[in-house]
Protein backbone atom coordinates (compact mmCIF):
# COMPACT_ATOMS: atom_id res chain seq x y z
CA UNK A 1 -91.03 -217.62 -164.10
CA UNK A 2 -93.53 -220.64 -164.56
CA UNK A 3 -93.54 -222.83 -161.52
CA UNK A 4 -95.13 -225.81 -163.76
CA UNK A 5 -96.20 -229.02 -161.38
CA UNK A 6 -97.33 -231.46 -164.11
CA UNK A 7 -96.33 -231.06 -168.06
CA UNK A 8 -98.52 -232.85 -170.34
CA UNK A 9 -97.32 -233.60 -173.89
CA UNK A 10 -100.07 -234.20 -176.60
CA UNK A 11 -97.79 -235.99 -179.02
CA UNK A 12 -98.04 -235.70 -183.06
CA UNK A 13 -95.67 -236.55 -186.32
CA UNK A 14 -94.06 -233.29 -186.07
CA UNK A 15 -95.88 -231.04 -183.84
CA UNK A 16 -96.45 -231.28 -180.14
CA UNK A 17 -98.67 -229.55 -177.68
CA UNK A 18 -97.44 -228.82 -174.03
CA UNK A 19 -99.85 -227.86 -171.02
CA UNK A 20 -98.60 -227.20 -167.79
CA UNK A 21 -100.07 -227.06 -165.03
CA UNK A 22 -98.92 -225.65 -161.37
CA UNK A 23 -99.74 -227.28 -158.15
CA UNK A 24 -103.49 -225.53 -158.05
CA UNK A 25 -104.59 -227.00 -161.37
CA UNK A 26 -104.17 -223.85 -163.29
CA UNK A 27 -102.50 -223.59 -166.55
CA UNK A 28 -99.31 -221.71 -166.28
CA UNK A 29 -98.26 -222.89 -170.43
CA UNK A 30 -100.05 -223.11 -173.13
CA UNK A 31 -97.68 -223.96 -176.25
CA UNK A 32 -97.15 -225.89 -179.81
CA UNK A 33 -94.11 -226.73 -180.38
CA UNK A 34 -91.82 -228.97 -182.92
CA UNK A 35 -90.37 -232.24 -182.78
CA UNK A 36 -87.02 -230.99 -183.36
CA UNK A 37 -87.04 -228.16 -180.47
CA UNK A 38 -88.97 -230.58 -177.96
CA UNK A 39 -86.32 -231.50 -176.48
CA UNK A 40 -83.91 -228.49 -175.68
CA UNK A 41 -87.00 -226.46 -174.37
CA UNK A 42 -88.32 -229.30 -172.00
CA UNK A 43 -84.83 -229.74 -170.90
CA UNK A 44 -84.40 -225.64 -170.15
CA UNK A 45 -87.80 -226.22 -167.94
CA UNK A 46 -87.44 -226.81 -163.97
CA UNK A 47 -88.40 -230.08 -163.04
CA UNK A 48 -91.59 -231.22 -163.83
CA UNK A 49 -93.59 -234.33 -163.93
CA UNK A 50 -93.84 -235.16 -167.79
CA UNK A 51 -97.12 -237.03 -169.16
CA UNK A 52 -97.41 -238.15 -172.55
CA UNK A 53 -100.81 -239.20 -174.32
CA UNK A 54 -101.38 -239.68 -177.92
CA UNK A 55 -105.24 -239.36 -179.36
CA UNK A 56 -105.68 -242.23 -181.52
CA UNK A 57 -108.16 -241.29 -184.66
CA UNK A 58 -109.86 -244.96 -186.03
């Protein structure tokens, strides 16, 4: 099993990208998921510390 410390969330329209990381920095996930299953799988994760960021294009 993943032992994720922080879960970032690179947030989209309908896809998302997660990246976990454990307590050493390293990435333990790697994954692109959809809008509609974000919410069951990050709820079936241990808990984590969740960050969101959004990349703005101008």
């Amino acid at each position: 099993m993943m032992n994720i410390f922080l879960l970032g969330i690179d947030i989209a329209k309908n896809v998302f990208q997660l990246h976990g990381v454990n307590q050493a920095g390293k990435a333990v996930l790697k994954k692109r998921i959809t809008r509609v299953k974000l919410a069951g799988y990050v709820a079936n994760l241990p808990s984590v510390c969740e960050a969101l960021c959004q990349n703005k294009q101008e």
